[in-house]
Protein backbone atom coordinates (compact mmCIF):
# COMPACT_ATOMS: atom_id res chain seq x y z
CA UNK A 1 -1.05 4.76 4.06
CA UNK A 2 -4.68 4.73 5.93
CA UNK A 3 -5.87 8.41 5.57
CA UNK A 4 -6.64 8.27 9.27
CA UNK A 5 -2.79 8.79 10.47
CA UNK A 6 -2.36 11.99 7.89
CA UNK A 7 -5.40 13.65 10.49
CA UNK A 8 -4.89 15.24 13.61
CA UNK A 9 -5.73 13.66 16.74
CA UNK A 10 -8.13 15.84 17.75
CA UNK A 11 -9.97 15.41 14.22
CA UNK A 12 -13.38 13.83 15.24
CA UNK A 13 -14.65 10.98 12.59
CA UNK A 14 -18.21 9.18 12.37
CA UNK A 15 -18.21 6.04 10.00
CA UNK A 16 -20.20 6.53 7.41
CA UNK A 17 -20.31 2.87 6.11
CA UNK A 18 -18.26 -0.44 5.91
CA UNK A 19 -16.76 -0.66 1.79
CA UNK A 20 -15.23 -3.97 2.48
CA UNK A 21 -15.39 -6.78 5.03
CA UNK A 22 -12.68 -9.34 5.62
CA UNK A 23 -13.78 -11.88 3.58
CA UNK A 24 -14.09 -9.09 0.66
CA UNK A 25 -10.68 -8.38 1.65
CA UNK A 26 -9.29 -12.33 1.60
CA UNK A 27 -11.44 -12.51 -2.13
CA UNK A 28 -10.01 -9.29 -3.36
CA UNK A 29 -6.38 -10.59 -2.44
CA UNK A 30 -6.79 -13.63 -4.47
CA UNK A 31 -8.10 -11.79 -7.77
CA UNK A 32 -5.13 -9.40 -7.06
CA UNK A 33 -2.60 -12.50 -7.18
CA UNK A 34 -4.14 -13.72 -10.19
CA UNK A 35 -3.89 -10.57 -11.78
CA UNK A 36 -0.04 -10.47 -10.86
CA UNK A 37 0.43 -13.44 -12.08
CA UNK A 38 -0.94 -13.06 -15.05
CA UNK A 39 0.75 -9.29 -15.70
CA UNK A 40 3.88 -10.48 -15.40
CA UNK A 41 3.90 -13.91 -16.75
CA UNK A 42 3.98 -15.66 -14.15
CA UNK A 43 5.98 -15.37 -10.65
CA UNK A 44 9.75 -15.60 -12.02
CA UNK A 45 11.44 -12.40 -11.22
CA UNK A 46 8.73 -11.15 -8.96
CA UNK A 47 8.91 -9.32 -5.67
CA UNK A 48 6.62 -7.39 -3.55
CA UNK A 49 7.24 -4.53 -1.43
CA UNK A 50 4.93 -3.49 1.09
CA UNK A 51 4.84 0.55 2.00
CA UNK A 52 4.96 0.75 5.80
CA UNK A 53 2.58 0.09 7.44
CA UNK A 54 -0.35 -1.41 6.16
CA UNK A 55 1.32 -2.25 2.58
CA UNK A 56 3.59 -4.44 4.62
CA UNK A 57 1.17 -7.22 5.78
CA UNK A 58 -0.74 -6.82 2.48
CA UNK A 59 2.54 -7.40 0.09
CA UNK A 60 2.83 -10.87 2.76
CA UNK A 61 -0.77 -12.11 2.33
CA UNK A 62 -0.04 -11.76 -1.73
CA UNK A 63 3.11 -12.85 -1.60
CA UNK A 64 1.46 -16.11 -0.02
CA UNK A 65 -0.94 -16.45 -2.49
CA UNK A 66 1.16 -15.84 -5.33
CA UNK A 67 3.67 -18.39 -3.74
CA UNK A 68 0.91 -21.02 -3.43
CA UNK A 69 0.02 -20.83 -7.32
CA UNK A 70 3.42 -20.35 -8.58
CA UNK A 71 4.17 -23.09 -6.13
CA UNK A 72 7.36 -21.54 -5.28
CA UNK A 73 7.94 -18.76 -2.34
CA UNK A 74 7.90 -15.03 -3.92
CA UNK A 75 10.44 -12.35 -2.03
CA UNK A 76 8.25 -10.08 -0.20
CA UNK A 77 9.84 -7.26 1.95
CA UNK A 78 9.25 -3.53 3.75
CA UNK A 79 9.72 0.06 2.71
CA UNK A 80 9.81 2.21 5.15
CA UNK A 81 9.83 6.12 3.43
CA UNK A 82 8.83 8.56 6.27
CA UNK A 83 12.59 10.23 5.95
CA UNK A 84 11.84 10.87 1.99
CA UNK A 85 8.45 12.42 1.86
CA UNK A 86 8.42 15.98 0.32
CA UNK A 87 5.69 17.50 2.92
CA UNK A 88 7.98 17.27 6.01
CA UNK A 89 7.54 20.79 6.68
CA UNK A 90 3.86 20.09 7.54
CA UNK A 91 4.87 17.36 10.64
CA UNK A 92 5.67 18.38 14.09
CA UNK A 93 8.96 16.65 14.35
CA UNK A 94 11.13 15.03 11.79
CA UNK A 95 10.63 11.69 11.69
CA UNK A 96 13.14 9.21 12.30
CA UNK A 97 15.32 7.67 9.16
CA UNK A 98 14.83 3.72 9.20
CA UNK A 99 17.36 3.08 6.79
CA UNK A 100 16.96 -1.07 6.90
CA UNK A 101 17.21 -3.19 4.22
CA UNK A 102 14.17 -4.15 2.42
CA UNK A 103 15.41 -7.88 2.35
CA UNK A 104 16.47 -9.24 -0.66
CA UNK A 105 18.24 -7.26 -3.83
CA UNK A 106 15.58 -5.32 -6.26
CA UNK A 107 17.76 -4.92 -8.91
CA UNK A 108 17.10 -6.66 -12.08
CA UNK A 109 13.24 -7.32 -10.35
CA UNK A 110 10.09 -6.99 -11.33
CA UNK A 111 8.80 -5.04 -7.88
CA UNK A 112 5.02 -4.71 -7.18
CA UNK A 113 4.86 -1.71 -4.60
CA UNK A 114 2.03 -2.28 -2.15
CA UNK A 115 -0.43 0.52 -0.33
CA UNK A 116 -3.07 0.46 1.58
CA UNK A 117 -4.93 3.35 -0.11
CA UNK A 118 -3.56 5.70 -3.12
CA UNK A 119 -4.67 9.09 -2.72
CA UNK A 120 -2.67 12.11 -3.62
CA UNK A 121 0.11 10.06 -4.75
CA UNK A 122 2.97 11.79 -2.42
CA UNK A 123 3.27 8.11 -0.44
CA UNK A 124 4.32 6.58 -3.61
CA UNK A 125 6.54 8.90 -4.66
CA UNK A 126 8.35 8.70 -1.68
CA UNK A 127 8.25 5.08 -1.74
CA UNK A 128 9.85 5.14 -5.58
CA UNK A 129 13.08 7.51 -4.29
CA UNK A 130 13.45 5.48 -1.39
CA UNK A 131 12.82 2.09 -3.68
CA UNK A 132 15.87 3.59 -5.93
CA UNK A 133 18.44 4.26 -2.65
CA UNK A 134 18.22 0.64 -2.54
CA UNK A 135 18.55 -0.67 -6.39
CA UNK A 136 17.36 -0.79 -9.79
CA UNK A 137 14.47 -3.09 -10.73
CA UNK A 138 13.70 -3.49 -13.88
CA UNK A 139 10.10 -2.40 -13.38
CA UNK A 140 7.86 -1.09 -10.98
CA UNK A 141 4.28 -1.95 -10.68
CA UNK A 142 1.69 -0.48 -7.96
CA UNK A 143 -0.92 -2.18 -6.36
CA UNK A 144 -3.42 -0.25 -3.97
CA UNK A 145 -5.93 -1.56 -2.24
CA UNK A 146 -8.01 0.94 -2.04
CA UNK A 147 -8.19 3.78 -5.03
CA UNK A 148 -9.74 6.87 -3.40
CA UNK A 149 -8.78 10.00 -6.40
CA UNK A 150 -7.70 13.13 -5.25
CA UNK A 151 -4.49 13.09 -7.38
CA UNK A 152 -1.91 15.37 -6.58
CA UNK A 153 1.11 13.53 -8.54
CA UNK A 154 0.43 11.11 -11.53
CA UNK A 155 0.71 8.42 -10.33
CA UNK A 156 -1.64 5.40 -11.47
CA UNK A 157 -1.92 1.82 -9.65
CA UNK A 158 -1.46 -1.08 -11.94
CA UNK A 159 -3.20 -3.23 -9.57
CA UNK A 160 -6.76 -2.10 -7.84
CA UNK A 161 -8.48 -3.61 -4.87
CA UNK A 162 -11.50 -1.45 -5.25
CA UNK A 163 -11.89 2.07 -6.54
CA UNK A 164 -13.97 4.59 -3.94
CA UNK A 165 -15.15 8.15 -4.95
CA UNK A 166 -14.21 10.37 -2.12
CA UNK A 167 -14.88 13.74 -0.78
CA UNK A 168 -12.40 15.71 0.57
CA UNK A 169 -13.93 15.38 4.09
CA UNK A 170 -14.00 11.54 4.01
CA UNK A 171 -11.23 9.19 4.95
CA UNK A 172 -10.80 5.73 4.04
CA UNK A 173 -9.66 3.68 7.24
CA UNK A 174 -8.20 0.11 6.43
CA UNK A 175 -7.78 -2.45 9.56
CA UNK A 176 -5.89 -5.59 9.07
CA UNK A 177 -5.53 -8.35 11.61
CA UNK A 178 -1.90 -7.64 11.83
CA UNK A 179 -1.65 -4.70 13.15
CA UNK A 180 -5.38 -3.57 14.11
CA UNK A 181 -6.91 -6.78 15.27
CA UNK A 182 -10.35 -6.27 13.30
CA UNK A 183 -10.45 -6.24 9.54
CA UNK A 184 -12.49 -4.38 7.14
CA UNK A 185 -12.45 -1.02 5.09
CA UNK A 186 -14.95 1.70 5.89
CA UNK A 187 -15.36 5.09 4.83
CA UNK A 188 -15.12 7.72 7.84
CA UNK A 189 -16.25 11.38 7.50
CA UNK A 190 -14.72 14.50 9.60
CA UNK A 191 -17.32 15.74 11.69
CA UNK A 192 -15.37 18.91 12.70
């Protein structure tokens, strides 16, 4: 989850500097699929589910990739988890329950969960009870992005785009083309 939406609106940022650019992005992708692939043997039994938002176009572009080695297509498909996190107390309203599917059967699968930054670990947690409402894989692997600390929960990414020491006062902000229409990672600071 981009550390931007867990800030208020009013919460003024100044970018500090850009920690990845879209090519970095497209080469860091490709290692990652070649890193899956070699993890787990190969693609057979593989699927990818992308955290909602930004882990949902991300666990598509590697599902791509990993498709076009393996040269057969990998399952990728969505997790939405805002009705399961444990810090719903701290939100103005409840959110809404999207109970969908995630699109094809995780049981029996080797599933690579897919963020768009790992931070305290309370996203992923929340992704793993609501990944376990809807099967049983066999195993669970996560792949992040963007590694920023600040661990709350231990909770460790298999798979890491880039590690970034933080402060508490900076926020990672990740745009894709998908749903941004820019793409790069950059580091943002709270001026307030």
């Amino acid at each position: 989850m981009t550390d931007q939406t867990e800030t208020t609106p009013t919460t003024a940022l100044r970018e500090k500097h850009r920690i990845m650019s879209a090519s970095e992005i497209e080469r860091t992708l490709v290692r990652l699929a070649h890193e899956i692939i070699e993890k787990n043997n190969g693609g057979h039994n593989l699927g990818l589910v992308g955290i909602k938002r930004r882990g949902v176009p991300l666990a598509g572009r590697l599902g791509r990739l990993i498709g076009g080695i393996e040269k057969k297509p990998i399952d990728t498909g969505m997790l939405d988890i805002n009705f399961y996190r444990d810090d719903l107390s701290t939100r103005d309203v409840r959110p809404v329950v999207s109970p969908g599917a995630i699109g094809f059967d995780v049981t029996g699968r080797n599933i690579i969960l897919v963020d768009d930054v790992l931070y305290t670990g309370r996203t992923v947690r929340a992704a793993l009870d609501a990944l376990f409402d809807h099967g049983r894989p066999q195993r669970i692997q996560l792949l992040a992005l963007i590694d920023r600390g600040h661990r709350e929960l231990p909770i460790e990414a298999r798979f890491v785009g880039r590690l970034v020491q933080t402060s508490e006062r900076e926020i990672i902000e990740v745009k894709l083309q998908e749903i941004d229409n820019d793409e790069q990672v950059l580091l943002m600071e709270r001026t307030d």
